[in-house]
PDB file of N, CA and C in Angstrom:
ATOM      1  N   UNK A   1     241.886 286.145 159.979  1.00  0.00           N
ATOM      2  CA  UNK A   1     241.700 285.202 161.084  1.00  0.00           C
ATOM      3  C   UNK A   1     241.036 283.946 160.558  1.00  0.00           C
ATOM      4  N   UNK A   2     241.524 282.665 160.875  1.00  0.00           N
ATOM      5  CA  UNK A   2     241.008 281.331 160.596  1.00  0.00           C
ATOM      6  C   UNK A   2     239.533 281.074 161.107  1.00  0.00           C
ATOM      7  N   UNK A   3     239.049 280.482 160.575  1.00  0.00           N
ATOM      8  CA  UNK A   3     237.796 280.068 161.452  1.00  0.00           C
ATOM      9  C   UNK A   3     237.823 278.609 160.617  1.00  0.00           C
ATOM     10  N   UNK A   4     237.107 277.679 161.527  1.00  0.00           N
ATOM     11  CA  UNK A   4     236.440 276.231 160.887  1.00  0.00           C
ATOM     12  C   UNK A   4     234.993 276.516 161.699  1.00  0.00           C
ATOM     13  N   UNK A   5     234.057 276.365 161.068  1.00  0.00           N
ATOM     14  CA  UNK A   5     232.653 275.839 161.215  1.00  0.00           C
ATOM     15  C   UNK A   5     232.154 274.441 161.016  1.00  0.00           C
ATOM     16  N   UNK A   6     231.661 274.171 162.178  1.00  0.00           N
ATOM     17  CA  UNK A   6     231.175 272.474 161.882  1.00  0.00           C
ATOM     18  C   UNK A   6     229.718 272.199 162.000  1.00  0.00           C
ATOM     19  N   UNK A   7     229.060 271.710 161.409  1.00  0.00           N
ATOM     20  CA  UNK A   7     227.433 271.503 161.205  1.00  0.00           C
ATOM     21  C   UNK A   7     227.255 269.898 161.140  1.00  0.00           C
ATOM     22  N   UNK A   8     226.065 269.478 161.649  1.00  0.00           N
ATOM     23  CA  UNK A   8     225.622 268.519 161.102  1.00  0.00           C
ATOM     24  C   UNK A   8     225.129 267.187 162.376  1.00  0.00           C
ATOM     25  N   UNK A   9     225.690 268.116 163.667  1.00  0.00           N
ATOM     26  CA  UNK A   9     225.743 267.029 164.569  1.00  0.00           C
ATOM     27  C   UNK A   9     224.231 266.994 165.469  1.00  0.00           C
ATOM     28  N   UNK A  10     224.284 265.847 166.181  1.00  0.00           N
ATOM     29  CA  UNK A  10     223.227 266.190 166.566  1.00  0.00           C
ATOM     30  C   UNK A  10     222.524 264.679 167.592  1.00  0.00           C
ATOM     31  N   UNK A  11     221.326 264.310 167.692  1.00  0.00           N
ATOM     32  CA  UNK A  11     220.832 263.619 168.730  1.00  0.00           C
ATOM     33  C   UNK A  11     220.625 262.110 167.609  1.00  0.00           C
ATOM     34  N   UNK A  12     220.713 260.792 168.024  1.00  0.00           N
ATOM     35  CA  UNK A  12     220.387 259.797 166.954  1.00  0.00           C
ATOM     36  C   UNK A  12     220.366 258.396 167.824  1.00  0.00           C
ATOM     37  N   UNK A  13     219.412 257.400 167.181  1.00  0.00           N
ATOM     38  CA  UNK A  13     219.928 256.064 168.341  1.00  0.00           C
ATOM     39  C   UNK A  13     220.846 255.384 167.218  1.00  0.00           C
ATOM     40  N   UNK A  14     221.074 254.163 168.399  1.00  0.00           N
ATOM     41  CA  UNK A  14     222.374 253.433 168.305  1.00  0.00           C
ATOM     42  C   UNK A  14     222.227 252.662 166.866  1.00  0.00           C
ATOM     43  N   UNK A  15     222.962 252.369 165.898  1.00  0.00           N
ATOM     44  CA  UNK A  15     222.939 251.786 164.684  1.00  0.00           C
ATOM     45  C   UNK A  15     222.954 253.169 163.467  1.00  0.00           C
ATOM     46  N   UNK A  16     222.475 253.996 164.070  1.00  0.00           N
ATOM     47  CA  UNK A  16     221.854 254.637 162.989  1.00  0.00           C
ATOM     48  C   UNK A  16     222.928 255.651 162.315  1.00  0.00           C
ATOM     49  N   UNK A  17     223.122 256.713 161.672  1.00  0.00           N
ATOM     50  CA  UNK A  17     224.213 257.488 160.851  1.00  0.00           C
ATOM     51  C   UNK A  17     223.834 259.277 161.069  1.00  0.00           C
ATOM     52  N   UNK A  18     224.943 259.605 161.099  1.00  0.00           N
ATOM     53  CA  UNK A  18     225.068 261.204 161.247  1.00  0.00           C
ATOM     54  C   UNK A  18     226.493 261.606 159.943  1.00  0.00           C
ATOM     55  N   UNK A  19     226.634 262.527 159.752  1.00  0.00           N
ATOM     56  CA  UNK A  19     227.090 263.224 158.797  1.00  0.00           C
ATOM     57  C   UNK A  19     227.490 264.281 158.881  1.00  0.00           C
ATOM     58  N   UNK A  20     228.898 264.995 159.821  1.00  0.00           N
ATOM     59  CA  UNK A  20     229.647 265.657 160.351  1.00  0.00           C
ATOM     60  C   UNK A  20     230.354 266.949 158.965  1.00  0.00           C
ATOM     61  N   UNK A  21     229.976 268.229 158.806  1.00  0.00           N
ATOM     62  CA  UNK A  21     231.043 268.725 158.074  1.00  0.00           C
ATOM     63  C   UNK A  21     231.528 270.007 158.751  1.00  0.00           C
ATOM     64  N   UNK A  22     232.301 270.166 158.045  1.00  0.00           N
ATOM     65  CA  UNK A  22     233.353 271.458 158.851  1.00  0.00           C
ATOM     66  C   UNK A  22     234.244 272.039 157.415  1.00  0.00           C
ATOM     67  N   UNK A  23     233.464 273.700 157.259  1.00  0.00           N
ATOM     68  CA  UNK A  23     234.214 274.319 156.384  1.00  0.00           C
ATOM     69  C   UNK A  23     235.027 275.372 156.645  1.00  0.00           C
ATOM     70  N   UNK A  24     236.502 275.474 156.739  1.00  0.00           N
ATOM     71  CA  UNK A  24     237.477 276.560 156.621  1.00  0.00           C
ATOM     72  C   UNK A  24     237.290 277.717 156.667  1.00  0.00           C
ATOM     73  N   UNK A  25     237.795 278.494 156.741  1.00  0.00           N
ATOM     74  CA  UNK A  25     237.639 280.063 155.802  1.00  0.00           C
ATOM     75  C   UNK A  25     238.928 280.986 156.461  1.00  0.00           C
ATOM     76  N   UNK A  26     238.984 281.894 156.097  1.00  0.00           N
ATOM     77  CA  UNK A  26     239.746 283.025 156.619  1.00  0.00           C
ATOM     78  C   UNK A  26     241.449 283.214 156.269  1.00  0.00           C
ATOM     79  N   UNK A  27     242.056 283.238 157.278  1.00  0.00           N
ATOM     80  CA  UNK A  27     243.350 283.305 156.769  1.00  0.00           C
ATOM     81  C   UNK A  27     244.547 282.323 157.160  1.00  0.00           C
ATOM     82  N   UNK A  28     244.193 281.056 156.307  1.00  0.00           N
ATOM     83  CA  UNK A  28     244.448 279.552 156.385  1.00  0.00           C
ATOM     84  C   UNK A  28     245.167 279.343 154.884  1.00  0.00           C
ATOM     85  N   UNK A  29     246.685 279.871 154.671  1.00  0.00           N
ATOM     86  CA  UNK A  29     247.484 279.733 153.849  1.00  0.00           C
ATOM     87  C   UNK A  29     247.241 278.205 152.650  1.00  0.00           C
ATOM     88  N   UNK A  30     247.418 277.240 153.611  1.00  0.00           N
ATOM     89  CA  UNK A  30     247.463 275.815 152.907  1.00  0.00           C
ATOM     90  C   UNK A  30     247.054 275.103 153.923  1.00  0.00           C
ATOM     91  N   UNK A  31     246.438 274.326 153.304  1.00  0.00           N
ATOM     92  CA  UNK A  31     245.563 273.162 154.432  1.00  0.00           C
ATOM     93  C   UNK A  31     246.048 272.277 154.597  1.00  0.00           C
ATOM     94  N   UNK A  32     247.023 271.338 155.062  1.00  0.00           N
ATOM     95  CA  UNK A  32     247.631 269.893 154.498  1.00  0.00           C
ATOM     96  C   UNK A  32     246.513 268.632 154.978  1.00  0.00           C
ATOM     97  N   UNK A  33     246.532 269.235 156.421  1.00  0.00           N
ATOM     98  CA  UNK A  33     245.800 267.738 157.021  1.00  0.00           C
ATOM     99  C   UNK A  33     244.425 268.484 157.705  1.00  0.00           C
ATOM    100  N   UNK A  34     243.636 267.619 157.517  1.00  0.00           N
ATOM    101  CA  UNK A  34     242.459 267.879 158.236  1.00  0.00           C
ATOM    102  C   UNK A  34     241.786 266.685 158.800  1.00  0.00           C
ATOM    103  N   UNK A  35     241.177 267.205 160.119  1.00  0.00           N
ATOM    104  CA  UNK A  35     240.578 266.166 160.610  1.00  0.00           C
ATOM    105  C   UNK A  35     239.587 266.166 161.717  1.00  0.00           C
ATOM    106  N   UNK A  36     239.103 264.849 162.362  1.00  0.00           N
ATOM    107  CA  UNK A  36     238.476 265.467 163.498  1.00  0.00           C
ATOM    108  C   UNK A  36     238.409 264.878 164.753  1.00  0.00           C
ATOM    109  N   UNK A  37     238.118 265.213 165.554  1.00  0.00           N
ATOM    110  CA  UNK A  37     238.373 264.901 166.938  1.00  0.00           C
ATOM    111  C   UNK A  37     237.269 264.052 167.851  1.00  0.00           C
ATOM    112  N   UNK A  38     237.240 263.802 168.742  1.00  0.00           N
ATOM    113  CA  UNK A  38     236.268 264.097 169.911  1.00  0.00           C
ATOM    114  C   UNK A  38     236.601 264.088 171.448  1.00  0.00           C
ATOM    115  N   UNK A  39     235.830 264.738 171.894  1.00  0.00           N
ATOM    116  CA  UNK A  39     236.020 264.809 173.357  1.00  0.00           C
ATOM    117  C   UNK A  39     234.305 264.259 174.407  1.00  0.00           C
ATOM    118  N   UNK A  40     234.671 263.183 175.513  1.00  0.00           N
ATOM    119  CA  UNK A  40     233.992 263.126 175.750  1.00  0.00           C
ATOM    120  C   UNK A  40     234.125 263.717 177.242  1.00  0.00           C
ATOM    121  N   UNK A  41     233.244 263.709 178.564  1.00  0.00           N
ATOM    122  CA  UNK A  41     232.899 264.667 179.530  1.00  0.00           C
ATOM    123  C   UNK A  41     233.930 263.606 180.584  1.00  0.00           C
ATOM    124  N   UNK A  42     235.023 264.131 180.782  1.00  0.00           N
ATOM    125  CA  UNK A  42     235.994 263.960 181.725  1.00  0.00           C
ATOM    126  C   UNK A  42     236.940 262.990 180.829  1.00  0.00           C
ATOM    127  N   UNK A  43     236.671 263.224 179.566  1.00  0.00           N
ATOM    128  CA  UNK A  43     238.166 262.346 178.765  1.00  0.00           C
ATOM    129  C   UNK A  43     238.983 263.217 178.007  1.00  0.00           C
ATOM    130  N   UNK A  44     239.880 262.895 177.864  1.00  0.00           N
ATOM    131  CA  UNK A  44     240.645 264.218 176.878  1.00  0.00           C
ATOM    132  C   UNK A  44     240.350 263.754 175.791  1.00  0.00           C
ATOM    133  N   UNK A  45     241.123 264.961 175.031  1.00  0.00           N
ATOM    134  CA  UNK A  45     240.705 264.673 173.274  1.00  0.00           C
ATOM    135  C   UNK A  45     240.849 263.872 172.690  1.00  0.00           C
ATOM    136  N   UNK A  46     240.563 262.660 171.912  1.00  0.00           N
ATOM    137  CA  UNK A  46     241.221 262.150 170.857  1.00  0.00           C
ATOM    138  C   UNK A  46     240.811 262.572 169.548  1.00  0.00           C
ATOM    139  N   UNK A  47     241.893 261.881 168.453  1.00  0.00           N
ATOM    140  CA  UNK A  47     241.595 261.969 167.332  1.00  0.00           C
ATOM    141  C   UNK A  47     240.472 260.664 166.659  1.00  0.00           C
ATOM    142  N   UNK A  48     239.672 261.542 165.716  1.00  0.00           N
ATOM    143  CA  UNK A  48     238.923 260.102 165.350  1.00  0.00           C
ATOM    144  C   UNK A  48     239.700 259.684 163.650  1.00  0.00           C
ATOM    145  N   UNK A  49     239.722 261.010 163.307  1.00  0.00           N
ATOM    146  CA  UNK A  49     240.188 260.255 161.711  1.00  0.00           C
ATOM    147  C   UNK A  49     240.847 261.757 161.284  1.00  0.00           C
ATOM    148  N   UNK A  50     241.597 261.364 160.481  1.00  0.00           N
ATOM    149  CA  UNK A  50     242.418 262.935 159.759  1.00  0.00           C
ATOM    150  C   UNK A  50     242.633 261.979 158.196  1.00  0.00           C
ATOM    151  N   UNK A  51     242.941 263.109 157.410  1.00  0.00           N
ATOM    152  CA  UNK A  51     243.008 263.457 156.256  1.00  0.00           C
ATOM    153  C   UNK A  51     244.036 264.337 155.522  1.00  0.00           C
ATOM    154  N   UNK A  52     244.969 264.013 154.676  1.00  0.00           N
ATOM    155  CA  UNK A  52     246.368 264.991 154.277  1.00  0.00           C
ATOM    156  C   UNK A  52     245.232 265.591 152.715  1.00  0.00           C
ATOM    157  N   UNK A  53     246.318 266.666 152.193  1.00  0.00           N
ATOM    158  CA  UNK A  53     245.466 266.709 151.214  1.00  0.00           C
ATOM    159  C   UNK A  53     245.558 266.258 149.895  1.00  0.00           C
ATOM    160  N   UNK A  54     246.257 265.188 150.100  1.00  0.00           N
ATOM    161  CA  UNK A  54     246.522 264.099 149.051  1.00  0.00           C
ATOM    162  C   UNK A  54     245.533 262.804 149.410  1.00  0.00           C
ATOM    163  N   UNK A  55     245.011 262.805 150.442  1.00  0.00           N
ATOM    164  CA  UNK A  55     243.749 261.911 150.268  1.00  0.00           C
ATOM    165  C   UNK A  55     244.391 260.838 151.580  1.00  0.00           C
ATOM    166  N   UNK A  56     245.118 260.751 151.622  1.00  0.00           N
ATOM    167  CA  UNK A  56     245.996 259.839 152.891  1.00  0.00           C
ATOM    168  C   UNK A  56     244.524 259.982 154.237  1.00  0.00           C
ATOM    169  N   UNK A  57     244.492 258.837 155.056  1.00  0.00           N
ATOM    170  CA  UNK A  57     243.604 259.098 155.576  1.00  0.00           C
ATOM    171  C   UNK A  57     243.938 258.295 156.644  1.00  0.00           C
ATOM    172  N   UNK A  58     243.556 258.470 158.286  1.00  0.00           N
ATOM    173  CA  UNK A  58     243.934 257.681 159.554  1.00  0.00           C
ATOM    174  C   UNK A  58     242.863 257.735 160.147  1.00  0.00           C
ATOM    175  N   UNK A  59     242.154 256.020 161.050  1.00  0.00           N
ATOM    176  CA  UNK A  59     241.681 256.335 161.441  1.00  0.00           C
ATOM    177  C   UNK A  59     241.765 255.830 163.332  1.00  0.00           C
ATOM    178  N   UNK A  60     241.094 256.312 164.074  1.00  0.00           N
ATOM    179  CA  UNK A  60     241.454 255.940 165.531  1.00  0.00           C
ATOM    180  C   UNK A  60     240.744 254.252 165.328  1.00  0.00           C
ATOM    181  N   UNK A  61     241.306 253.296 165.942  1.00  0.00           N
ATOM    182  CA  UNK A  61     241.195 251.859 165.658  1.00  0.00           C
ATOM    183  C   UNK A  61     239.368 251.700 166.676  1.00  0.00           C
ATOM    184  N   UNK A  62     238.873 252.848 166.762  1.00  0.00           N
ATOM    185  CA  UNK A  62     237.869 252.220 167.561  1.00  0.00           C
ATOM    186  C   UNK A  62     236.766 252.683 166.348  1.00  0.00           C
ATOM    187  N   UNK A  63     236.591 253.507 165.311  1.00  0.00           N
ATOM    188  CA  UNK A  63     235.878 253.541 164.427  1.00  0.00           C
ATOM    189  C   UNK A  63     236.356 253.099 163.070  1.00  0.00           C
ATOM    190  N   UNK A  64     236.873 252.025 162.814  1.00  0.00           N
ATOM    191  CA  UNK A  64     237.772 251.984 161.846  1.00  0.00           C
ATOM    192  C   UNK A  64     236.168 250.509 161.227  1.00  0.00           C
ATOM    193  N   UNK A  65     235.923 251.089 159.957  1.00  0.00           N
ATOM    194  CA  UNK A  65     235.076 250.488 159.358  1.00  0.00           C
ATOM    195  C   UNK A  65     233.264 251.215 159.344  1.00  0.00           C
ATOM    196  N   UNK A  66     233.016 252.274 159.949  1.00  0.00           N
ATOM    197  CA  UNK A  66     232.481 252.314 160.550  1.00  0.00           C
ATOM    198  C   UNK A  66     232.212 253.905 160.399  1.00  0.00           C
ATOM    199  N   UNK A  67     233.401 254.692 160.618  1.00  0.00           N
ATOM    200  CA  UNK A  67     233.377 256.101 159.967  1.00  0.00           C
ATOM    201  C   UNK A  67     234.211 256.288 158.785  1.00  0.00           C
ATOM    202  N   UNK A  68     233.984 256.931 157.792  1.00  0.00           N
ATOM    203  CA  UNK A  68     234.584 257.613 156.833  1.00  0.00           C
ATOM    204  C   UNK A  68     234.870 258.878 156.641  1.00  0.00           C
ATOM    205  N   UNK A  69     236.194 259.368 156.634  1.00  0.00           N
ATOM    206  CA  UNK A  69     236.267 261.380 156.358  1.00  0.00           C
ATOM    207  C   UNK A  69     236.570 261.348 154.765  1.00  0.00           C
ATOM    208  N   UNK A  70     236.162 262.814 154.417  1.00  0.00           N
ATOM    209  CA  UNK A  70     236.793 262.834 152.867  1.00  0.00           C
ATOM    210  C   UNK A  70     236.903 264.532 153.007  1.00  0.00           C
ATOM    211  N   UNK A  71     237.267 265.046 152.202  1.00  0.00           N
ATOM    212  CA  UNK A  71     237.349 266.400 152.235  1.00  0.00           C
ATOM    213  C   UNK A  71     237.367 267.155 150.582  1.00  0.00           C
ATOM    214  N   UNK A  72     237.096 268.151 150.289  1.00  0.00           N
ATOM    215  CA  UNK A  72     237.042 269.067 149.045  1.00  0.00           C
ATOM    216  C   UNK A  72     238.276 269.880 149.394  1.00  0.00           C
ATOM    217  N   UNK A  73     239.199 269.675 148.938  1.00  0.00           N
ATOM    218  CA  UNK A  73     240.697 270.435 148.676  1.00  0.00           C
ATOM    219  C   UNK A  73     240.135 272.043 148.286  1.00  0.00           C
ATOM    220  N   UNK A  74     239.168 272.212 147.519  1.00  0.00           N
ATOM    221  CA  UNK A  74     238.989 273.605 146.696  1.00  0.00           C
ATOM    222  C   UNK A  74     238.417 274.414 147.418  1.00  0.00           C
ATOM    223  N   UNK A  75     237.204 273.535 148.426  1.00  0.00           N
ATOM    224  CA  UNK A  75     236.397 274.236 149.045  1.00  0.00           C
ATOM    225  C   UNK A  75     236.787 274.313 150.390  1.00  0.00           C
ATOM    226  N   UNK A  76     237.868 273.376 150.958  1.00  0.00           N
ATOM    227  CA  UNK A  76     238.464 273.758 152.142  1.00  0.00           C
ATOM    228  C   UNK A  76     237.066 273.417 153.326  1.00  0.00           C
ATOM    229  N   UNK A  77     236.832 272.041 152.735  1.00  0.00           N
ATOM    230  CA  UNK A  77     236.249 271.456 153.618  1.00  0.00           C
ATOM    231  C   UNK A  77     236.357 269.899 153.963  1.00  0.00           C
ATOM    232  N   UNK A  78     235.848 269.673 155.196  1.00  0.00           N
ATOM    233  CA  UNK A  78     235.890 268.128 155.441  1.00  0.00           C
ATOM    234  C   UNK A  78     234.890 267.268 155.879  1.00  0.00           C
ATOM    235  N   UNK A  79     234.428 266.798 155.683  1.00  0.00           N
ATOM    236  CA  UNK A  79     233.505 265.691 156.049  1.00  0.00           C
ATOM    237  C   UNK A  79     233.809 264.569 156.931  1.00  0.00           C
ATOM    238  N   UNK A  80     232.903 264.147 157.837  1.00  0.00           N
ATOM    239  CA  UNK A  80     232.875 262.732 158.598  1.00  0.00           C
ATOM    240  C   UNK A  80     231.736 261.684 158.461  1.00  0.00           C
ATOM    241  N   UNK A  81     231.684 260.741 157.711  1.00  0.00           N
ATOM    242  CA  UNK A  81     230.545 259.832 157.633  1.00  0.00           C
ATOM    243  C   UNK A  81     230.474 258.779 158.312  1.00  0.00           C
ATOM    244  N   UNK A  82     229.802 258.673 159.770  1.00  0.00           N
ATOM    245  CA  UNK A  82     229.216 258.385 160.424  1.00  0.00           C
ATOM    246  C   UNK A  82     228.404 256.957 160.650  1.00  0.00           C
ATOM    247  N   UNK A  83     228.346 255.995 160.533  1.00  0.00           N
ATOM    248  CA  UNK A  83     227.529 254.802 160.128  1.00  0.00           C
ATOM    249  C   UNK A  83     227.857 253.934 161.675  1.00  0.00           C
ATOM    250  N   UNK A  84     226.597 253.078 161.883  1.00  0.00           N
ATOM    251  CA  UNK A  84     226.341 252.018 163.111  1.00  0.00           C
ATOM    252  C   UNK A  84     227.353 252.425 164.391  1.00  0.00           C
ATOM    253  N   UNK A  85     225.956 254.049 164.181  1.00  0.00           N
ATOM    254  CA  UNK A  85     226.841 254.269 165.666  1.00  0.00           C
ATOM    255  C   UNK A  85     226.760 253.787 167.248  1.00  0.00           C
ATOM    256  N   UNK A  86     227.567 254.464 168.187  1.00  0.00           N
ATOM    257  CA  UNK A  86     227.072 253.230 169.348  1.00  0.00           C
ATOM    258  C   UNK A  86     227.091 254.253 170.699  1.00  0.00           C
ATOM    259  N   UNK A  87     226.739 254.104 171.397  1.00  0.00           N
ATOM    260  CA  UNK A  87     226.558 255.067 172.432  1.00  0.00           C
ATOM    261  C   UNK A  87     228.070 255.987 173.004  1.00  0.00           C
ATOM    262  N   UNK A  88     228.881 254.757 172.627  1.00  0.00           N
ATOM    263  CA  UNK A  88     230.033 255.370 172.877  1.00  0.00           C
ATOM    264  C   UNK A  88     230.465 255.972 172.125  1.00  0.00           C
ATOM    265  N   UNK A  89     229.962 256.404 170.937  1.00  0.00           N
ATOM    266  CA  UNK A  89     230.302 258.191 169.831  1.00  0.00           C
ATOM    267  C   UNK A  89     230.366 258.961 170.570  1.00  0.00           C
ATOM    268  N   UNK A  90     229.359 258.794 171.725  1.00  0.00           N
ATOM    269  CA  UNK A  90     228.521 260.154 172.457  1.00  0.00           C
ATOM    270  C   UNK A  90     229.810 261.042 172.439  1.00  0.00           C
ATOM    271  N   UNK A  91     230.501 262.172 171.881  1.00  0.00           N
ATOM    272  CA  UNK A  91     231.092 263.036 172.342  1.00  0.00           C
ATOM    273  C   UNK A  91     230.621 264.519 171.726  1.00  0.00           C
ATOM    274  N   UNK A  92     231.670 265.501 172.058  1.00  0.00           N
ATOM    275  CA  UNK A  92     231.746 266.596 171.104  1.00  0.00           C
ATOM    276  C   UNK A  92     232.436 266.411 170.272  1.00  0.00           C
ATOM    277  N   UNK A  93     232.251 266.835 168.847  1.00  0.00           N
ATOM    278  CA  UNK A  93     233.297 266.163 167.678  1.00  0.00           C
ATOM    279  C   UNK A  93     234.140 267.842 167.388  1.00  0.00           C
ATOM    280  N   UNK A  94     235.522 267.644 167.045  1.00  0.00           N
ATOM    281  CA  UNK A  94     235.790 269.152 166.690  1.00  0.00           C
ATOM    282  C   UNK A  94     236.937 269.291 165.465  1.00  0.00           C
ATOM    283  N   UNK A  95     236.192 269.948 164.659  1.00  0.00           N
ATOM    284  CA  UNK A  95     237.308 269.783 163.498  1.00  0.00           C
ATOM    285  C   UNK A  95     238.815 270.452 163.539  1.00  0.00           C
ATOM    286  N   UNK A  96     239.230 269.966 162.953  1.00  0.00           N
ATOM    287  CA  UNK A  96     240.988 270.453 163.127  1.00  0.00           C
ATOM    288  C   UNK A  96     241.997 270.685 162.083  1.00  0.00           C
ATOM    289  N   UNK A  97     242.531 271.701 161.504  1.00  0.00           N
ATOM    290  CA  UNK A  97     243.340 271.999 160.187  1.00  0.00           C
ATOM    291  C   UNK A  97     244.346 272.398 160.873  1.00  0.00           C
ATOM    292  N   UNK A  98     245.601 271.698 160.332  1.00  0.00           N
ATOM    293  CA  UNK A  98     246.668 271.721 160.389  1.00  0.00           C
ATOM    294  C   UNK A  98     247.103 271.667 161.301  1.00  0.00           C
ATOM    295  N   UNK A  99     246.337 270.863 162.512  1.00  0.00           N
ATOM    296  CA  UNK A  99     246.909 270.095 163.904  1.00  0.00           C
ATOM    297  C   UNK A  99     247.223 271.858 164.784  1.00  0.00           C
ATOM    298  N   UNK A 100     246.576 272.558 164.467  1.00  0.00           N
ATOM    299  CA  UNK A 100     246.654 274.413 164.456  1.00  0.00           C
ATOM    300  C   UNK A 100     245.064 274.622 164.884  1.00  0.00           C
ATOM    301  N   UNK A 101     244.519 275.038 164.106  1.00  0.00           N
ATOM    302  CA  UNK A 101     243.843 275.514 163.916  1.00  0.00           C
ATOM    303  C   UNK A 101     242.310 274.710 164.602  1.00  0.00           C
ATOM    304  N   UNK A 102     241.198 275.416 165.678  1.00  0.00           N
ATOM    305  CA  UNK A 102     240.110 274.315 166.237  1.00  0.00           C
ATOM    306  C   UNK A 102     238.694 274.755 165.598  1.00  0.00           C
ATOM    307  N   UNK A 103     237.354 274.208 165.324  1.00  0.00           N
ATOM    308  CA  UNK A 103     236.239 274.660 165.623  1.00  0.00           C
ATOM    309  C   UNK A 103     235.598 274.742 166.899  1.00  0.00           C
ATOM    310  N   UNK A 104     234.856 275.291 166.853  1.00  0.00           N
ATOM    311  CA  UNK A 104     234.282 275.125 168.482  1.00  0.00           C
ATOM    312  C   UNK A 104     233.371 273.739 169.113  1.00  0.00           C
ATOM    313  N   UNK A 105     233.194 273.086 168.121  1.00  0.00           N
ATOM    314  CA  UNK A 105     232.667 271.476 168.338  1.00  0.00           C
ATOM    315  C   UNK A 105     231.040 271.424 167.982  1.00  0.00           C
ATOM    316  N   UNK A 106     230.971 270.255 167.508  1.00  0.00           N
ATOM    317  CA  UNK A 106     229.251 270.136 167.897  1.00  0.00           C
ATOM    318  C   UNK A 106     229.059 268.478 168.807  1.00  0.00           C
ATOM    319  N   UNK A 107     228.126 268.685 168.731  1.00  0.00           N
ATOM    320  CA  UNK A 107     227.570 267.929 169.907  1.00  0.00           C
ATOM    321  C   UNK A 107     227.183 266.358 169.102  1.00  0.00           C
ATOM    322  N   UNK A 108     227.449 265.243 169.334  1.00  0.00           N
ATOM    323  CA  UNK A 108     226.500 264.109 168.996  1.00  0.00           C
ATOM    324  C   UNK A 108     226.298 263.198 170.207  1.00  0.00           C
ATOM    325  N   UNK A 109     225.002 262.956 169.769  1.00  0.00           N
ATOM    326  CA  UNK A 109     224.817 262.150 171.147  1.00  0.00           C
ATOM    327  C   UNK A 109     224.093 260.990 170.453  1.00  0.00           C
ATOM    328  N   UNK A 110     224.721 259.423 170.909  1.00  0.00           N
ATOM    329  CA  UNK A 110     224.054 258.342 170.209  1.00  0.00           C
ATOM    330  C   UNK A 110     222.852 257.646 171.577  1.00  0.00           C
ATOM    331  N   UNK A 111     221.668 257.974 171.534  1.00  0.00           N
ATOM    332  CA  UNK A 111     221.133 256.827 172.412  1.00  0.00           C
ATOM    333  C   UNK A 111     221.168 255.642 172.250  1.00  0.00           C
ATOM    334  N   UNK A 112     220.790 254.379 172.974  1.00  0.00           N
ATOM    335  CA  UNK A 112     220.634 253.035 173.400  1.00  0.00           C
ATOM    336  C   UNK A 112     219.483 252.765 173.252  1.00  0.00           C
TER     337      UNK A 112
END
C-alpha cells in the first residue's frame, strides 16, 4: 500500500518562509511526477507546483517566483520551498505522486 507523508507545515507571518516535504513509501512502482497541492476552506483543490522525474517543473502562476519544489528521485521524496509568503498561502498543502496517489495534508497558515 502507497503512503506519502508530509511534514513541515505549520503557523508563520506574512513575508516569512516555510519548507514543505513529503516522503513516499510503500507500493509505488515508479514515481514520474510529483507534486503539491492546496486546498483552501470552501475552494477546491489546486495545484501549486509539480515535478516529473527528470526535473521538469510547473508552477501555478500565483506562486511563481516565490515557491520552489525539488525532489530526491532515490529517496522518493519532494520538497516545497516556500519564501515571502502572504496570507493567501493560508491553505492545506497535500502532496501528490502520480496525479494517483494523496497525503493527508498539512496545515499552513500565513498571518498578516
Amino acid at each position: 500500500q502507497a503512503q506519502l507523508v508530509e511534514s513541515g507545515g505549520g503557523l508563520v507571518q506574512a513575508g516569512g518562509s516555510l519548507r514543505l516535504s513529503c516522503v513516499a513509501s510503500g507500493s509505488i512502482f515508479m514515481i514520474n511526477i510529483m507534486g503539491w497541492y492546496r486546498q483552501a476552506p470552501g475552494k477546491q483543490r489546486e495545484l501549486v507546483a509539480s515535478i516529473t522525474s527528470g526535473g521538469s517543473t510547473n508552477y501555478a502562476d500565483s506562486v511563481k517566483g516565490r515557491f520552489t519544489i525539488s525532489r530526491d528521485n532515490d529517496k522518493n521524496t519532494v520538497s516545497l520551498q516556500m519564501n515571502s509568503l502572504k496570507s493567501e498561502d493560508t491553505s492545506v498543502y497535500y502532496c501528490n505522486a502520480n496525479n494517483w496517489y494523496w497525503g493527508s495534508g498539512t496545515q499552513v497558515t500565513v498571518s498578516s
